[in-house]
C-alpha atoms as a PDB file:
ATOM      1  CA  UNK A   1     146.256 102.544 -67.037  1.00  0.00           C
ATOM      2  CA  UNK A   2     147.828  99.943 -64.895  1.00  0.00           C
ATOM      3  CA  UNK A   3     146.646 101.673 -61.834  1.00  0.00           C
ATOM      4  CA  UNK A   4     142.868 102.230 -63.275  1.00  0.00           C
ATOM      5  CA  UNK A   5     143.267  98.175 -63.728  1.00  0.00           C
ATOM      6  CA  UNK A   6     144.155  97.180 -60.909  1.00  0.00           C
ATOM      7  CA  UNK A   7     141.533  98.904 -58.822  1.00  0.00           C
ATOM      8  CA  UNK A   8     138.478  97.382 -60.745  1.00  0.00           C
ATOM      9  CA  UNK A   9     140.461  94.520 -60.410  1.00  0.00           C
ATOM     10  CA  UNK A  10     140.366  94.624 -56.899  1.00  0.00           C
ATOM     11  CA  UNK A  11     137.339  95.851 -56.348  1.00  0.00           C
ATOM     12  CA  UNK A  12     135.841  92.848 -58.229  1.00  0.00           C
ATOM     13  CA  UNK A  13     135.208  94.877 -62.123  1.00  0.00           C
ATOM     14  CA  UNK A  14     138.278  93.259 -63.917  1.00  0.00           C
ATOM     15  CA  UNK A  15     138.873  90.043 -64.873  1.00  0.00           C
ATOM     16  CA  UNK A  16     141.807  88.482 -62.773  1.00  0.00           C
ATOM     17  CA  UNK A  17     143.678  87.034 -66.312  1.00  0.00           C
ATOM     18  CA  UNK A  18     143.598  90.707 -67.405  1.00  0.00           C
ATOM     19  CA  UNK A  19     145.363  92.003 -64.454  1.00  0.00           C
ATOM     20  CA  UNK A  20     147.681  88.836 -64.099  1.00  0.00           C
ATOM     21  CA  UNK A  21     148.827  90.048 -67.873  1.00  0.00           C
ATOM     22  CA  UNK A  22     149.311  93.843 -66.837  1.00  0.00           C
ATOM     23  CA  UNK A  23     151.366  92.314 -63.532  1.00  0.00           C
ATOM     24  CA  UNK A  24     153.872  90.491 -65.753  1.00  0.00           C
ATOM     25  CA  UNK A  25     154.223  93.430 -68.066  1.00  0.00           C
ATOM     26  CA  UNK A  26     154.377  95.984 -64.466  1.00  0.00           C
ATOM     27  CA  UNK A  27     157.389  93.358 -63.707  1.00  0.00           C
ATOM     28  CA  UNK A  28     159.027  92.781 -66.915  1.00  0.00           C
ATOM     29  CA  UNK A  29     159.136  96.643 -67.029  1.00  0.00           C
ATOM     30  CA  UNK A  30     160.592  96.811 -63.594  1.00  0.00           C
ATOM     31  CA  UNK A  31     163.475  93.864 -64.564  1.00  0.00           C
ATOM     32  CA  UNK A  32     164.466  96.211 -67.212  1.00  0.00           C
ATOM     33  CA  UNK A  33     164.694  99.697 -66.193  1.00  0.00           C
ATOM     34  CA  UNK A  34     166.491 100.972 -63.632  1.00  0.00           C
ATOM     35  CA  UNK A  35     165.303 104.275 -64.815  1.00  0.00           C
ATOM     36  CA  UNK A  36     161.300 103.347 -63.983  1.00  0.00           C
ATOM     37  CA  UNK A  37     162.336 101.376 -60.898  1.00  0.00           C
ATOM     38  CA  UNK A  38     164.115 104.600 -59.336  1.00  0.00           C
ATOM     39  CA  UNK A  39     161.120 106.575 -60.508  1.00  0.00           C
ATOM     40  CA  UNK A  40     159.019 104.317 -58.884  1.00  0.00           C
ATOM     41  CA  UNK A  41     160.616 104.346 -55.668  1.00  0.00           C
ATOM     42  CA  UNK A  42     161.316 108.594 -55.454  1.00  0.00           C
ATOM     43  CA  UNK A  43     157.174 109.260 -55.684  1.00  0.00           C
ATOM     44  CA  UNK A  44     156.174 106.744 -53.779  1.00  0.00           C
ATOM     45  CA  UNK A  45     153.261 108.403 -51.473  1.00  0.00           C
ATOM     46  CA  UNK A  46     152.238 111.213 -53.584  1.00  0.00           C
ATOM     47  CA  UNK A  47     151.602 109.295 -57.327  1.00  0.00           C
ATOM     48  CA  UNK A  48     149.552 106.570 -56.531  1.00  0.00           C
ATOM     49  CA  UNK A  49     146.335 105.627 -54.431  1.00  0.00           C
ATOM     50  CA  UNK A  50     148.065 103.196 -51.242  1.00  0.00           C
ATOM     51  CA  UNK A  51     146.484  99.961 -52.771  1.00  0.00           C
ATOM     52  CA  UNK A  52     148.578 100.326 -56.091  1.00  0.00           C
ATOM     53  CA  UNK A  53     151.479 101.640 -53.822  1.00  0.00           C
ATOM     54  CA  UNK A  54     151.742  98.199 -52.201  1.00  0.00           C
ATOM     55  CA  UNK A  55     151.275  96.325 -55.230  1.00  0.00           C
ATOM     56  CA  UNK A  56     154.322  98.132 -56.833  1.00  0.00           C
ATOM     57  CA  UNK A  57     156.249  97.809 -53.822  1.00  0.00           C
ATOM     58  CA  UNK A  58     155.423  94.142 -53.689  1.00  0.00           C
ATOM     59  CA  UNK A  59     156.126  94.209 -57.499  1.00  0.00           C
ATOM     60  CA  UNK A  60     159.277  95.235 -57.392  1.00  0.00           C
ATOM     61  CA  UNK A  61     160.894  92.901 -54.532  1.00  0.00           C
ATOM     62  CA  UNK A  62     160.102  89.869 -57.153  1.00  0.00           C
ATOM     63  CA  UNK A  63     161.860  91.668 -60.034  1.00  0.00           C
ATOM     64  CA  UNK A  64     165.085  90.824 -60.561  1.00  0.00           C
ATOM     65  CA  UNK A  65     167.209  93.195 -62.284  1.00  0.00           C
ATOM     66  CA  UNK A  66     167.687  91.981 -65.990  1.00  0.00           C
ATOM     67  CA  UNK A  67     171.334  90.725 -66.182  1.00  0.00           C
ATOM     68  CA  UNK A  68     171.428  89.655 -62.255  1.00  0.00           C
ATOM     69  CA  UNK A  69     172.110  86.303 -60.865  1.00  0.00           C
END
């Protein structure tokens, strides 16, 4: 879903508030769970088109770990 989102999104089809909401959740998701964040990194390259690749790479440098200073 996020993926499907962010491609219209970028390609001009989705309304940038929209994908500004799935971003936050994307990151809030990221903060929380070290579980999805290792997930994401291991498949990188084979699970996702390159565009949503780089936004989940660029995703996950802002989120900060929940519980980190």
């Amino acid at each position: 879903i996020f993926e499907n989102a962010f491609l219209q999104y970028r390609r001009g089809t989705y309304p940038i508030e929209e994908w500004r909401r799935y971003q936050a959740i994307i990151t809030r998701i990221l903060s929380s769970d070290a579980v999805v964040r290792d997930e994401v990194q291991e498949r990188r390259g084979w699970r996702f088109t390159t565009e949503f690749e780089a936004e989940l790479a660029a995703l996950t440098a802002q989120a900060q770990p929940t519980g980190a200073k």
